[in-house]
N, C-alpha and C. Protein backbone atom coordinates (compact mmCIF):
# COMPACT_ATOMS: atom_id res chain seq x y z
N UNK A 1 109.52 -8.01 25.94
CA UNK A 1 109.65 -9.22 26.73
C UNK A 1 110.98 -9.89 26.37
N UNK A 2 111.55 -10.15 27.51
CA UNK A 2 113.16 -10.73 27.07
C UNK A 2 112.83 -12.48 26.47
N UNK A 3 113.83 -12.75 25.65
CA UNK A 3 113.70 -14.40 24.69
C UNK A 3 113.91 -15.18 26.00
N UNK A 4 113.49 -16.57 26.00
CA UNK A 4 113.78 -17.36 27.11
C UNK A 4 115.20 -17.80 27.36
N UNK A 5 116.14 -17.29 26.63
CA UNK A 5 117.31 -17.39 27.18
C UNK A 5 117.58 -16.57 27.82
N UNK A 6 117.29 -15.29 27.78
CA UNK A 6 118.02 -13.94 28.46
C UNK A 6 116.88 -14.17 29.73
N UNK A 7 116.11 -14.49 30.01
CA UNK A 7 115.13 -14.80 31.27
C UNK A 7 115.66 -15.65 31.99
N UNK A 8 116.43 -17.07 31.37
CA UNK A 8 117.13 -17.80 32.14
C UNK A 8 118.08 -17.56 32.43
N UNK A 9 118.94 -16.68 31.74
CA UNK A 9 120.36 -16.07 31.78
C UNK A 9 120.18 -15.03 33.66
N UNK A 10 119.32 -14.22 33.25
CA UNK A 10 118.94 -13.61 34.95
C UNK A 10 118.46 -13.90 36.05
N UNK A 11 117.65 -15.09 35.75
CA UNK A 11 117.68 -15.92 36.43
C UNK A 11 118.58 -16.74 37.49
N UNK A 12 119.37 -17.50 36.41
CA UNK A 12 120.61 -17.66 36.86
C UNK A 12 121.66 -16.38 38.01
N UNK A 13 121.98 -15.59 37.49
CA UNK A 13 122.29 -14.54 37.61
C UNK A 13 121.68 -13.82 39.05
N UNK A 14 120.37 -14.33 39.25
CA UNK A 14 119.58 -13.41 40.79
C UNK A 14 119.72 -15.03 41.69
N UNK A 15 119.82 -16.10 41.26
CA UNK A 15 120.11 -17.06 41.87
C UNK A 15 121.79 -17.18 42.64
N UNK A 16 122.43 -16.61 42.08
CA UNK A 16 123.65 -17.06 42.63
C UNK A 16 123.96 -15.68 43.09
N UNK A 17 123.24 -14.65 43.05
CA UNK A 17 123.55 -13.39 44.05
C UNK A 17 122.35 -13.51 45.34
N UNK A 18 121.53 -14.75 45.33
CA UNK A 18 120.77 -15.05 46.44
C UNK A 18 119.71 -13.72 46.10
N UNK A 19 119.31 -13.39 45.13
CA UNK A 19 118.27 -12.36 45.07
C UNK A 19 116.57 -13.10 44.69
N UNK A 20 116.30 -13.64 46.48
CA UNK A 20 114.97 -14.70 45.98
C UNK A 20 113.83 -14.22 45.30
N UNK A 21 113.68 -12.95 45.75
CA UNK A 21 112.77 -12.19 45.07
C UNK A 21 112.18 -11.73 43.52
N UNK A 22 113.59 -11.97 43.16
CA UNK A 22 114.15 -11.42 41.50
C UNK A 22 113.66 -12.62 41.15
N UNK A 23 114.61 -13.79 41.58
CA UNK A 23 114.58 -15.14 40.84
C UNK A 23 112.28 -15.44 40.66
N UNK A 24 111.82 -15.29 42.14
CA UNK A 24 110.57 -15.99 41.94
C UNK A 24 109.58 -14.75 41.10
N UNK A 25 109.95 -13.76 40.93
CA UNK A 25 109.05 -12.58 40.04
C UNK A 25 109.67 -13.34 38.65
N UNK A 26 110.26 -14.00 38.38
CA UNK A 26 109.90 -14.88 36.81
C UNK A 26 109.97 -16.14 36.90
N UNK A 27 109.00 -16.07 37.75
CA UNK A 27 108.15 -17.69 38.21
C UNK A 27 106.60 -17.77 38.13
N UNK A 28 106.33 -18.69 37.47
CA UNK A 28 104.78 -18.56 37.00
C UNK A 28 103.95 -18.85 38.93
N UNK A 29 103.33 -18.70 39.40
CA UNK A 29 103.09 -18.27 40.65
C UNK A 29 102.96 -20.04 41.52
N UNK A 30 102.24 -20.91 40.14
CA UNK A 30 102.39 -22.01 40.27
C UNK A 30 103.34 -22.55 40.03
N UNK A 31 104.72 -22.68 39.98
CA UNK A 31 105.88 -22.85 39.39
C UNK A 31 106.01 -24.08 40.33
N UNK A 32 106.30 -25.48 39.31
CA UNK A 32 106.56 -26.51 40.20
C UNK A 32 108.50 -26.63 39.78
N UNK A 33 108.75 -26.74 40.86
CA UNK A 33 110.44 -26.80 40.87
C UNK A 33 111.10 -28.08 41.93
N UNK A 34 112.40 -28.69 41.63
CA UNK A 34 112.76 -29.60 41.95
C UNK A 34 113.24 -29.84 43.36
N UNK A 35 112.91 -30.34 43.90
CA UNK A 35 113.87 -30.59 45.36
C UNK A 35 114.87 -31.46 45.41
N UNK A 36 116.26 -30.72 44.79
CA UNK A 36 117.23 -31.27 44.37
C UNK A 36 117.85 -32.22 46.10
N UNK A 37 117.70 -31.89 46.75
CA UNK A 37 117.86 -32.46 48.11
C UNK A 37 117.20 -33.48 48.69
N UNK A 38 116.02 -33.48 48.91
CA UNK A 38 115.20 -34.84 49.28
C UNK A 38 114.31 -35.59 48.17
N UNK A 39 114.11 -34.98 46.72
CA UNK A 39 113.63 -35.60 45.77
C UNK A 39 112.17 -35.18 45.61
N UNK A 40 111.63 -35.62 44.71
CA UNK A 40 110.03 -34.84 44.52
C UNK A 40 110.14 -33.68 43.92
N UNK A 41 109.06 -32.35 44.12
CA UNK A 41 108.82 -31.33 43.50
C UNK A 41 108.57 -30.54 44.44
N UNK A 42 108.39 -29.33 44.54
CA UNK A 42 107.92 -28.10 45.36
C UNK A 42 106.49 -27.63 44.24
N UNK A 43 106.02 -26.89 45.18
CA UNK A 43 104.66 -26.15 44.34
C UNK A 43 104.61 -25.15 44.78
N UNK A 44 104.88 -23.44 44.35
CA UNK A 44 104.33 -22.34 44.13
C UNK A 44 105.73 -21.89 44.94
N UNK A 45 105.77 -20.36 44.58
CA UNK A 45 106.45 -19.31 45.33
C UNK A 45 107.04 -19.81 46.89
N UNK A 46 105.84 -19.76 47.64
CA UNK A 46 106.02 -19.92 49.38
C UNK A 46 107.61 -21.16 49.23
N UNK A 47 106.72 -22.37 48.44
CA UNK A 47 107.50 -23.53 48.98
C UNK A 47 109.16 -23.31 48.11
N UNK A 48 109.22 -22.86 47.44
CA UNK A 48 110.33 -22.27 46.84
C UNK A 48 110.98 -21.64 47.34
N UNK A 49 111.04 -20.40 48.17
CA UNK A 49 111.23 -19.69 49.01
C UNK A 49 111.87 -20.31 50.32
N UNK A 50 110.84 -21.12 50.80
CA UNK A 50 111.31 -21.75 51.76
C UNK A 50 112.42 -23.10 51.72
N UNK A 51 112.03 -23.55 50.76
CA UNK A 51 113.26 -24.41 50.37
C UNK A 51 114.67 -24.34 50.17
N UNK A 52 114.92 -23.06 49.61
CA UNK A 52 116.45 -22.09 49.18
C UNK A 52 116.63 -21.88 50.63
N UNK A 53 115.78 -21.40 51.36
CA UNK A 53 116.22 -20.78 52.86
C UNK A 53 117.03 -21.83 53.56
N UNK A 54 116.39 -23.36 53.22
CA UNK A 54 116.68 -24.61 54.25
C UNK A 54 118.21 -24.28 53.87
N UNK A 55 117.95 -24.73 51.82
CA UNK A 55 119.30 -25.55 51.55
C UNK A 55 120.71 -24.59 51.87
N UNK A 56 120.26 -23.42 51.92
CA UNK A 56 121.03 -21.93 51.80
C UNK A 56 122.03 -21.85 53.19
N UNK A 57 121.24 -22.61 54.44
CA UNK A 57 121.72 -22.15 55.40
C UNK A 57 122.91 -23.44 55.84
N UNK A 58 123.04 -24.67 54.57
CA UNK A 58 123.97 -25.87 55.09
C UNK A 58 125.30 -25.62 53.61
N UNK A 59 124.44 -25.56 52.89
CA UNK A 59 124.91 -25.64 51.33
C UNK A 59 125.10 -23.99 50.49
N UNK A 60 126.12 -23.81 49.85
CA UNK A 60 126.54 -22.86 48.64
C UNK A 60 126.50 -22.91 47.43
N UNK A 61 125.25 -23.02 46.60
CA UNK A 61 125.39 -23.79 45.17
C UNK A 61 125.97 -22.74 44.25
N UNK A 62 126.43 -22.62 43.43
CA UNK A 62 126.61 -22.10 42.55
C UNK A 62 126.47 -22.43 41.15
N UNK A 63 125.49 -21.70 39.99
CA UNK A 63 125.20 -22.73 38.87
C UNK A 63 125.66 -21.31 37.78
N UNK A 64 126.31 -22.12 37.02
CA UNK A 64 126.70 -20.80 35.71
C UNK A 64 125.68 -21.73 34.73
N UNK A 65 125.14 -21.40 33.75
CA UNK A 65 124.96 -21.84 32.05
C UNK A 65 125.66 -21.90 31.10
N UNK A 66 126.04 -23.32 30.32
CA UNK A 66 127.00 -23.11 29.72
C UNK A 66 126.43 -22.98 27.74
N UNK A 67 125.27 -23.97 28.53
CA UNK A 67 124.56 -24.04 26.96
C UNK A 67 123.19 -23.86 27.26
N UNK A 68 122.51 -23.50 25.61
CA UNK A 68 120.69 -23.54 25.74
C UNK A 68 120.34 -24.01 24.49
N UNK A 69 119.80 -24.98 24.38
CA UNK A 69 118.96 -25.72 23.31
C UNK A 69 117.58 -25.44 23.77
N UNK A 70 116.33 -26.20 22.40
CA UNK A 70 115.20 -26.28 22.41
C UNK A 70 114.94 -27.87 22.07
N UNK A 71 114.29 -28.45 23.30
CA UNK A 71 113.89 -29.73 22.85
C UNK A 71 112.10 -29.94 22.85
N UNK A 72 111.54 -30.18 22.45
CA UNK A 72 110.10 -30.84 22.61
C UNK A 72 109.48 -29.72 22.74
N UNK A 73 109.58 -28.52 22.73
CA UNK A 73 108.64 -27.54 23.22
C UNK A 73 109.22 -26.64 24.94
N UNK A 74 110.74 -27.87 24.98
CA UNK A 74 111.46 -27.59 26.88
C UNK A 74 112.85 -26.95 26.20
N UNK A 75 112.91 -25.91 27.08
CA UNK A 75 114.01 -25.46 27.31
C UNK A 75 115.23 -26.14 28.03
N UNK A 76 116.12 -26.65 27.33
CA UNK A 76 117.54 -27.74 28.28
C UNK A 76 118.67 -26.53 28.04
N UNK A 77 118.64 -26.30 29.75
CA UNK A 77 120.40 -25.59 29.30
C UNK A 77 121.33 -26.64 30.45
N UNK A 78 122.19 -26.54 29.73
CA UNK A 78 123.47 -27.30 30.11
C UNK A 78 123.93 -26.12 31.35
N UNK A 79 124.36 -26.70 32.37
CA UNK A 79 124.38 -25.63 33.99
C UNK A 79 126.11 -26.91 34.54
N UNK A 80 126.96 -25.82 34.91
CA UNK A 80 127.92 -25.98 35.66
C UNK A 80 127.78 -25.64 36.58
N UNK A 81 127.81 -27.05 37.79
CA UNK A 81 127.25 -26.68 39.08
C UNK A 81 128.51 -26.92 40.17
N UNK A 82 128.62 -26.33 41.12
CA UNK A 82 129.48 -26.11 42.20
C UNK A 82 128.59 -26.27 43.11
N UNK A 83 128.85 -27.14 44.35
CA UNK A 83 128.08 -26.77 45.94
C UNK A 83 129.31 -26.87 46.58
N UNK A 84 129.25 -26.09 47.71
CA UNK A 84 130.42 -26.10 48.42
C UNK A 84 129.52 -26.02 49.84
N UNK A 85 130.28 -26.74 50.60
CA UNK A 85 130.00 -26.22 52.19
C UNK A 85 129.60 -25.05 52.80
N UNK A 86 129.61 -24.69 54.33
CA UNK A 86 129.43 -23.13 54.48
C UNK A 86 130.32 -22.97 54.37
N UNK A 87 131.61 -23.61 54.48
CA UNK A 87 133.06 -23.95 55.12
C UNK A 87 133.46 -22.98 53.81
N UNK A 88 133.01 -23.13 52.92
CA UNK A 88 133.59 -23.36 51.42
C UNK A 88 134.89 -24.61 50.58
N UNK A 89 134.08 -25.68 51.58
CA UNK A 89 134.94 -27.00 50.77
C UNK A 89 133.54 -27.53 50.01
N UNK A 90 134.36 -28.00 48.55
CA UNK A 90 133.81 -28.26 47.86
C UNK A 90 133.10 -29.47 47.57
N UNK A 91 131.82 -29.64 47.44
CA UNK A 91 131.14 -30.85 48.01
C UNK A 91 130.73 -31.68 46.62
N UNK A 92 130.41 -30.85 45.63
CA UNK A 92 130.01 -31.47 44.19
C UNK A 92 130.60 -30.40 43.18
N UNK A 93 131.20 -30.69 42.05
CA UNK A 93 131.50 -30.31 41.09
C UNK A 93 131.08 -31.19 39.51
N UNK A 94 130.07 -30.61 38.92
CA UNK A 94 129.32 -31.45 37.95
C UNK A 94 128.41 -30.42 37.22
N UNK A 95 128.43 -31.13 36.18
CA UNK A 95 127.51 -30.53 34.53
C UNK A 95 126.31 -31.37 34.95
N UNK A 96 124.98 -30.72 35.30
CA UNK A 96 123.98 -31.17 34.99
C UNK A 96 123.09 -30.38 33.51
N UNK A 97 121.64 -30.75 33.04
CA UNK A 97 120.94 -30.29 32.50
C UNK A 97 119.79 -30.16 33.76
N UNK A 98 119.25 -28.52 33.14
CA UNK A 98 118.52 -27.62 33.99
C UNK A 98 116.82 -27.90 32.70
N UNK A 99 116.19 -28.74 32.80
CA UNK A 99 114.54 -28.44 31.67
C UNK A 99 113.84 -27.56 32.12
N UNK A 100 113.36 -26.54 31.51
CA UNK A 100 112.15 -25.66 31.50
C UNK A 100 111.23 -25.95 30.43
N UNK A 101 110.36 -25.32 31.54
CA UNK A 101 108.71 -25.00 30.75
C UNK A 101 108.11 -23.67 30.73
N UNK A 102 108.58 -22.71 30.05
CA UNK A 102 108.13 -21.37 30.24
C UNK A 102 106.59 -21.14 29.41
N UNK A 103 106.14 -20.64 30.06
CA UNK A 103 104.41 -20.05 29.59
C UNK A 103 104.60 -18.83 29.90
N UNK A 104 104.22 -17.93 29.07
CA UNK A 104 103.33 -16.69 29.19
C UNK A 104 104.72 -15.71 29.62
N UNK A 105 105.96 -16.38 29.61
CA UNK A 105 107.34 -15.11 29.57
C UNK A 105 107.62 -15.52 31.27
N UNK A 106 106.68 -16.60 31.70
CA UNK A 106 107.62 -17.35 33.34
C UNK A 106 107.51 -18.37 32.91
N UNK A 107 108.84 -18.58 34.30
CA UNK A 107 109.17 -20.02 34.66
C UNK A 107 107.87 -21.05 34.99
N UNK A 108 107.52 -22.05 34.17
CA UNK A 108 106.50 -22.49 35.14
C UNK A 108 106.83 -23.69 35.47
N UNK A 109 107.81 -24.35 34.72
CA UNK A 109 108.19 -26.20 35.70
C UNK A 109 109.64 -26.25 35.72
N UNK A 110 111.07 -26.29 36.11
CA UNK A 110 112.14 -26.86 36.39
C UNK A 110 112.59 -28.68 36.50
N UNK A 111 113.10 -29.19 35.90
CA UNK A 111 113.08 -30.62 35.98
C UNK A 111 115.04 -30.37 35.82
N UNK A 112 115.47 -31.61 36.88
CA UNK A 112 116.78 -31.85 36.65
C UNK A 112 117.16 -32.75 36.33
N UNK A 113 118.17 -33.21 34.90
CA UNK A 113 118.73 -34.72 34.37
C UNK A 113 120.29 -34.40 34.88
N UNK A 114 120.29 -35.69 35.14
CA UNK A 114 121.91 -35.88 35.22
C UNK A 114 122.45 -36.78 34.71
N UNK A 115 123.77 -36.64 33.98
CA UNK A 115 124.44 -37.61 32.86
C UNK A 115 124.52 -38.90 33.57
């Protein structure tokens, strides 16, 4: 079983090659994740899925990792984020923190802080 960095590391990694499939097979099935766009949470696979599709077809995110700590029992990695247009003009350029909650070797909650 890969350490929860190298899980988030590919993660990352099937996210910014748009591989939805990869990304939600290390997603706990209930995986609640953020709706960085209208606010709130998503719940499970489907709504995940469908959400990347919306933001996918206006927006280009791109997120590298720059760091990974352990806080409280949560995983915080430090994420350099890019969104760009379809255009490819650049719409946000910013360091957020990415929190996880991994159980059982998945993703099971995503939470986003921003400085």
């Amino acid at each position: 079983m890969p350490t929860t960095q190298e899980l988030l590391a590919h993660a990352y990694d099937a996210f910014n090659a748009r591989d939805v499939d990869a990304v939600l097979a290390m997603m706990h099935p209930d995986v609640v994740w953020p709706n960085g766009m209208e606010g709130g949470h998503l719940h499970g696979h489907r709504a995940v899925r469908e959400y990347w599709a919306r933001q996918w077809l206006t927006l280009d995110p791109h997120v590298d990792p720059v760091g990974f700590r352990e806080e409280d029992g949560l995983t915080v990695v430090e994420v350099r984020q890019v969104v760009r247009d379809r255009a490819g003009t650049v719409m946000a350029e910013q360091t957020v923190q990415h929190v996880y909650l991994i159980r059982d070797g998945l993703i099971q909650r995503m939470d986003i802080r921003r400085p």
